[in-house]
N, C-alpha and C. Protein backbone atom coordinates (compact mmCIF):
# COMPACT_ATOMS: atom_id res chain seq x y z
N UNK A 1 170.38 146.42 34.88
CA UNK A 1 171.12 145.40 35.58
C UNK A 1 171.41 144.24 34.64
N UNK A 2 172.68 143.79 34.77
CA UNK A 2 173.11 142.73 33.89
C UNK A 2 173.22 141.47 35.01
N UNK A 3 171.96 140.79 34.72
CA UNK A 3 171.40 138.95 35.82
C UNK A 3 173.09 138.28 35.67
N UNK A 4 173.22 138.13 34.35
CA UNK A 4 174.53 137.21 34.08
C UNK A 4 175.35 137.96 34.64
N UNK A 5 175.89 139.45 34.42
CA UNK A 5 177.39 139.56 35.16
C UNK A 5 176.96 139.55 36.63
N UNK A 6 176.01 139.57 37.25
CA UNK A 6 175.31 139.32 38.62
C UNK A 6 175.96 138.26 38.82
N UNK A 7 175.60 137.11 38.64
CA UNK A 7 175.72 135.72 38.73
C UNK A 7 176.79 135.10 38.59
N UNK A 8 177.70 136.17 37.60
CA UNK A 8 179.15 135.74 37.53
C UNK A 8 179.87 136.02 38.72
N UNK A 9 179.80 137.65 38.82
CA UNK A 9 180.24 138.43 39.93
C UNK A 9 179.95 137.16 41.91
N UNK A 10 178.91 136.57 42.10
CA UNK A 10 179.05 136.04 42.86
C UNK A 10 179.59 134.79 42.82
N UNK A 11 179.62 134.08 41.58
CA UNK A 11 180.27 132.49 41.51
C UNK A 11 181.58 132.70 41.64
N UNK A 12 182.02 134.07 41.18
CA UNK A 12 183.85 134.34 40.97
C UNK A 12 184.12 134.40 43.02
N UNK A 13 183.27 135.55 43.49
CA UNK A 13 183.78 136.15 45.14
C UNK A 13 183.73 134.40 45.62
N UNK A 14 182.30 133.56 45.83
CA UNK A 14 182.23 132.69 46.30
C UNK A 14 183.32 131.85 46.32
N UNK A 15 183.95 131.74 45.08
CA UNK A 15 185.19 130.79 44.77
C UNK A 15 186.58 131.36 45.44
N UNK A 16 186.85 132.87 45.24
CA UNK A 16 187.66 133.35 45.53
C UNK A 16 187.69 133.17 47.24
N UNK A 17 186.76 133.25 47.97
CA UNK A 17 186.75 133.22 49.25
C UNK A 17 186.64 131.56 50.21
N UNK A 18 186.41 130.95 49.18
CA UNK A 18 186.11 129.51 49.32
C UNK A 18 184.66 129.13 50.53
N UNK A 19 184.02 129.88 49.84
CA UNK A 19 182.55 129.80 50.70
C UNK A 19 181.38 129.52 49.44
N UNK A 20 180.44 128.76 49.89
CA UNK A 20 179.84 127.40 49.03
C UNK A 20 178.60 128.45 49.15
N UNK A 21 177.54 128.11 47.80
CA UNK A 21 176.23 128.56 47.76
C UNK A 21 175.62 128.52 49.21
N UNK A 22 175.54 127.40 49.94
CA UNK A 22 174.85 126.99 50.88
C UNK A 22 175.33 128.03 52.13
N UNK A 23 176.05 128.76 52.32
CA UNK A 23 177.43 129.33 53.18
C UNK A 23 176.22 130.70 53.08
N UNK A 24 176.53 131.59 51.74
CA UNK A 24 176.01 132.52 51.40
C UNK A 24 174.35 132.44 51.71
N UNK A 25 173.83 131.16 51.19
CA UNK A 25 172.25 131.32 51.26
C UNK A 25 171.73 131.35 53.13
N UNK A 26 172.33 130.82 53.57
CA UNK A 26 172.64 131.45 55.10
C UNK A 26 172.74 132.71 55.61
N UNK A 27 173.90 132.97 54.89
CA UNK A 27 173.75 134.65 55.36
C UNK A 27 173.01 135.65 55.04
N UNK A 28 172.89 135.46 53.48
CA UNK A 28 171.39 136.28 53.01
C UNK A 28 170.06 136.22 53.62
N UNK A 29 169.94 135.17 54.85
CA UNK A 29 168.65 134.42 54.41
C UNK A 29 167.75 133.77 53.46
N UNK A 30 168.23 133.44 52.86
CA UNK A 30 167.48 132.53 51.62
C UNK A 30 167.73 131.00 51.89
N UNK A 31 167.05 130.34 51.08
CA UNK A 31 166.89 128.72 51.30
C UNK A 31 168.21 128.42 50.58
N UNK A 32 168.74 127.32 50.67
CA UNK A 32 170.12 127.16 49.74
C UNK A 32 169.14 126.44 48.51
N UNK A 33 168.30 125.95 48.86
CA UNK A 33 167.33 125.36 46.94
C UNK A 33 167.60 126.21 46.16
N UNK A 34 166.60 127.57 46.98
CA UNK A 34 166.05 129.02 46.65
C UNK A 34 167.58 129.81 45.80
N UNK A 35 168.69 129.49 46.44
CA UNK A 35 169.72 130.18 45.63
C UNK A 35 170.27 129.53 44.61
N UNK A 36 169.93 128.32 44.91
CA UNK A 36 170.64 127.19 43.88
C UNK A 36 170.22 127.42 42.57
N UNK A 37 168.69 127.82 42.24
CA UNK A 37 168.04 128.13 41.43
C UNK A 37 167.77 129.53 41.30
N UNK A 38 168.37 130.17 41.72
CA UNK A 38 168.65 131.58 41.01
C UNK A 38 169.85 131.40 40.67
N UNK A 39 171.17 130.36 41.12
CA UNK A 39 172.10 131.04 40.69
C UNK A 39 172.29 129.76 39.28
N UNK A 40 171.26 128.88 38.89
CA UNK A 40 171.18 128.43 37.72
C UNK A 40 170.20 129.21 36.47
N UNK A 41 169.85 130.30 37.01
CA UNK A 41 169.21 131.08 36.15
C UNK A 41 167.70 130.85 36.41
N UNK A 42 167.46 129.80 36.70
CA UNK A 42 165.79 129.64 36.90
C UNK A 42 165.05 130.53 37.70
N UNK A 43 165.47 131.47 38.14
CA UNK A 43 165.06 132.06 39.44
C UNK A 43 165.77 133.63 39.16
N UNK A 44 164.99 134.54 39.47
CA UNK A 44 165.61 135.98 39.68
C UNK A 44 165.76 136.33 41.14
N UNK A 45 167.00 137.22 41.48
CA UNK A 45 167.61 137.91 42.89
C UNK A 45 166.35 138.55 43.07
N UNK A 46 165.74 138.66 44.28
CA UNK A 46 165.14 139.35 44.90
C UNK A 46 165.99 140.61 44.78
N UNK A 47 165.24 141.71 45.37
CA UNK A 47 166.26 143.54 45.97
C UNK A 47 166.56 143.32 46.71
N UNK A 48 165.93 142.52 47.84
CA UNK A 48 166.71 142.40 49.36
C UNK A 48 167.72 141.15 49.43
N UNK A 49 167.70 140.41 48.82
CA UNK A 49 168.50 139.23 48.76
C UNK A 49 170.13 140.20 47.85
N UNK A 50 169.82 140.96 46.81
CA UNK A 50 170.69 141.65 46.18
C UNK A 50 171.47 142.34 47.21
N UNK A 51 170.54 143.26 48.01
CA UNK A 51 171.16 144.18 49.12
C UNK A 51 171.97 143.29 50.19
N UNK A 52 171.60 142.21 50.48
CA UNK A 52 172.42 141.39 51.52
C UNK A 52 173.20 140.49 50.78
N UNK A 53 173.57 140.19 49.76
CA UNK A 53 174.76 139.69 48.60
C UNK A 53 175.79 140.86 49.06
N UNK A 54 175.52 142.00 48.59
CA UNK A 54 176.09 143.01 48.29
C UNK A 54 176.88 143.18 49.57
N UNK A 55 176.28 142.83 50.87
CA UNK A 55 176.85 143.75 51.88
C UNK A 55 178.25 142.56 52.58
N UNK A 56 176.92 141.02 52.17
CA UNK A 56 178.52 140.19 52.46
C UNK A 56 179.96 139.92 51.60
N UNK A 57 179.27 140.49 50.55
CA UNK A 57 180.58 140.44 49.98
C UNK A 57 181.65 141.80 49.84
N UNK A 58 180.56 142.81 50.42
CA UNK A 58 181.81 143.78 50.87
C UNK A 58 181.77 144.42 49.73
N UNK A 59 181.07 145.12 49.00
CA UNK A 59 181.02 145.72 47.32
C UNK A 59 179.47 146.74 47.69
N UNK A 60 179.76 147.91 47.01
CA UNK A 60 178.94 148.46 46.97
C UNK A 60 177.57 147.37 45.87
N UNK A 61 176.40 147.45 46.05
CA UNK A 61 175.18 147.07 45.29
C UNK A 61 175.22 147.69 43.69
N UNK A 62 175.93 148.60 43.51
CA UNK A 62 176.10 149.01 42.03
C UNK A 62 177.00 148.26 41.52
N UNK A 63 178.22 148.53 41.91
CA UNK A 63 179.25 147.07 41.46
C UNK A 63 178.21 145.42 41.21
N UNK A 64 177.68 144.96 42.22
CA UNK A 64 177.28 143.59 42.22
C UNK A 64 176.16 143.73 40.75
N UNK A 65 175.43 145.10 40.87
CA UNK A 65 174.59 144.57 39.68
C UNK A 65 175.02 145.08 38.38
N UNK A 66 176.44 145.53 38.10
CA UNK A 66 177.44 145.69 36.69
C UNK A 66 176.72 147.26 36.46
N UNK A 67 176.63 147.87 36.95
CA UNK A 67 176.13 149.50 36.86
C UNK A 67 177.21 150.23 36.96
N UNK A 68 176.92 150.87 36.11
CA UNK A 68 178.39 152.10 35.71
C UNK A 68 177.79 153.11 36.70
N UNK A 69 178.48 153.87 37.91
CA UNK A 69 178.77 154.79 38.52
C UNK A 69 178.08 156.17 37.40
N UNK A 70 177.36 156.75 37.57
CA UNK A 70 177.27 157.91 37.03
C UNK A 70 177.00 159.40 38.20
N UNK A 71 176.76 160.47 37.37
CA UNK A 71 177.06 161.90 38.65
C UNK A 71 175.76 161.58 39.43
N UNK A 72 176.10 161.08 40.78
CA UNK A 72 174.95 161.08 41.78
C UNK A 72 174.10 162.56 42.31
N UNK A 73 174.50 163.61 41.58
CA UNK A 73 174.07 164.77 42.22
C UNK A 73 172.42 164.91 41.65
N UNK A 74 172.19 164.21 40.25
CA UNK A 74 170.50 164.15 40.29
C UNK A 74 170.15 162.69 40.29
N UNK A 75 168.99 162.80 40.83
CA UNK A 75 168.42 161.64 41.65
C UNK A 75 168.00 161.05 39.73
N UNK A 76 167.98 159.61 40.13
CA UNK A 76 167.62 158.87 39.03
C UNK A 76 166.69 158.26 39.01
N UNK A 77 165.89 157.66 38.27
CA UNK A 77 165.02 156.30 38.34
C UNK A 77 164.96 155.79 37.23
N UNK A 78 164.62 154.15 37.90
CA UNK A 78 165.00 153.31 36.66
C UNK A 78 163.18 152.66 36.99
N UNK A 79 162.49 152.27 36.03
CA UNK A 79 161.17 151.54 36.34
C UNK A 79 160.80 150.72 35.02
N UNK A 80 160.37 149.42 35.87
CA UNK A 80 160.16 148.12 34.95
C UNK A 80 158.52 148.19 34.69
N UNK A 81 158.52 147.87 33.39
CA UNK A 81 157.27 147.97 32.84
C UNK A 81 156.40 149.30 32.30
N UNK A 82 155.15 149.76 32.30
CA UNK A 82 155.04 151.10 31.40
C UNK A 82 153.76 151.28 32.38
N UNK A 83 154.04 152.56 32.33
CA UNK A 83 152.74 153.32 33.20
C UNK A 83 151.32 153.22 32.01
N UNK A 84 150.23 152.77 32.66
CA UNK A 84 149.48 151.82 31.82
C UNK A 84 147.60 153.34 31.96
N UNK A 85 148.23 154.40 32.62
CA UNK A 85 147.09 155.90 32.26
C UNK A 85 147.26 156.86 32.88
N UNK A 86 146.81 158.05 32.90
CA UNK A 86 147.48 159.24 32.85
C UNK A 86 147.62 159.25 34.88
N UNK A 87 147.04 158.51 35.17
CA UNK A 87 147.05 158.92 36.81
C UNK A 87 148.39 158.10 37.00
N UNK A 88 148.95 157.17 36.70
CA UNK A 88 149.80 156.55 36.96
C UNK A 88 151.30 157.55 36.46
N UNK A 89 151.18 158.00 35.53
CA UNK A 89 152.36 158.94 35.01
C UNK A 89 152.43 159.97 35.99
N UNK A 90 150.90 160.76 36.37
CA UNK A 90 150.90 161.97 37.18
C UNK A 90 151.54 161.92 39.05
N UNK A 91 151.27 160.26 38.81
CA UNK A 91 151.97 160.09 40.51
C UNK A 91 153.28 159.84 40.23
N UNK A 92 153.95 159.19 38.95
CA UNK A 92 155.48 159.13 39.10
C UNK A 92 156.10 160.36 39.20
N UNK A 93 155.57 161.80 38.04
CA UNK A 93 155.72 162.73 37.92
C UNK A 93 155.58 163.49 39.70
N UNK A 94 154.81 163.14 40.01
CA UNK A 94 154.64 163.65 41.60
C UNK A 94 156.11 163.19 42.58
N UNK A 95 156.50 162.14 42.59
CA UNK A 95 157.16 161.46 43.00
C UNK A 95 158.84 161.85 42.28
N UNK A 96 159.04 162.23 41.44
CA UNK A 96 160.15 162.12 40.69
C UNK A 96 160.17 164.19 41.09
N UNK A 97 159.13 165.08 41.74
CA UNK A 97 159.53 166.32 42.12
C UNK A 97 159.88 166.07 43.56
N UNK A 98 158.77 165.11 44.38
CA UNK A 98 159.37 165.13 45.39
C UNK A 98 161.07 164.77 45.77
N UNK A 99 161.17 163.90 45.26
CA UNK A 99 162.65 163.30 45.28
C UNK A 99 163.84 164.33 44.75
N UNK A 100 163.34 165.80 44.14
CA UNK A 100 164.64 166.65 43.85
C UNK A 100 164.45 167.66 44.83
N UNK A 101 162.90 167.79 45.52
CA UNK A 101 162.81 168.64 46.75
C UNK A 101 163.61 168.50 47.57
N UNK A 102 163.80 167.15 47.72
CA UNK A 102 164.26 166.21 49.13
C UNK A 102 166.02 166.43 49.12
N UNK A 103 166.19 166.02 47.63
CA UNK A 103 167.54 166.38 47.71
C UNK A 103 168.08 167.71 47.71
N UNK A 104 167.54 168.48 47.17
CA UNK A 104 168.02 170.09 47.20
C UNK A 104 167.97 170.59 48.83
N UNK A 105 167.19 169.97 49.69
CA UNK A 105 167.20 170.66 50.38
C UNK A 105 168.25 169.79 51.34
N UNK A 106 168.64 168.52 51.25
CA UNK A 106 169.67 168.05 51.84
C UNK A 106 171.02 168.71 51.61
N UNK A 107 170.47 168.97 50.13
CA UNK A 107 171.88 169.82 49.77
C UNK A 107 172.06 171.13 50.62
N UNK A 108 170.90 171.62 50.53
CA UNK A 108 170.88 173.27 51.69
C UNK A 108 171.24 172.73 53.02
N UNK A 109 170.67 171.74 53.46
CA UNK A 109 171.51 171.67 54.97
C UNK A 109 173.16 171.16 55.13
N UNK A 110 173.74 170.86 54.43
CA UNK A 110 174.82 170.18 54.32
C UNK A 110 176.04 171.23 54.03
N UNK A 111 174.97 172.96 53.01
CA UNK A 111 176.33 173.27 52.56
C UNK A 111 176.37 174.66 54.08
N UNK A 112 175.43 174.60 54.84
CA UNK A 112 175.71 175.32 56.28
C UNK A 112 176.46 175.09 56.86
């Protein structure tokens, strides 16, 4: 995720639509301080504050956070920071089969 084209991406819609930080920090639920200072950099977007940006401004959440579209047919993950011993790798690894189970088999019901 690119914070700055984030931050651009909403100062540009905000302007374009003529609706004020304080407007948006409303609809997200957030404090208007609370956005004021994320959207001066001091502060990082929450996921859920991201997800409700995203939905008022009518843009998919990949667009808002400058993410290039790639083939959605395998599941991805992105994870901050480093798996810190072997049990921690063995549950992502757990987690990263469940998630192609899940989809293969969405895929089996879908192509009936």
């Amino acid at each position: 995720m690119n914070h700055t084209l984030t931050l651009k991406l909403i100062q540009e819609w905000l302007k374009a639509n003529g609706k004020t930080q304080a407007w948006l920090a409303n609809q997200i639920g957030m404090s208007p301080a609370l956005l004021s200072q994320v959207m001066n950099g001091n502060r990082k977007l929450q996921t859920k504050y991201m997800i409700s940006t995203a939905k008022v401004m009518g843009i998919p959440l990949d667009q808002l956070l400058g993410i290039k579209t790639t083939d959605q047919s395998q599941p991805q993950i992105a994870l901050r920071g480093h798996l810190s011993n072997r049990e921690s790798k063995k549950q992502i690894d757990q987690l990263l089969l469940d998630i192609r189970h899940s989809v293969d088999l969405e895929a089996t019901i879908h192509a009936k």
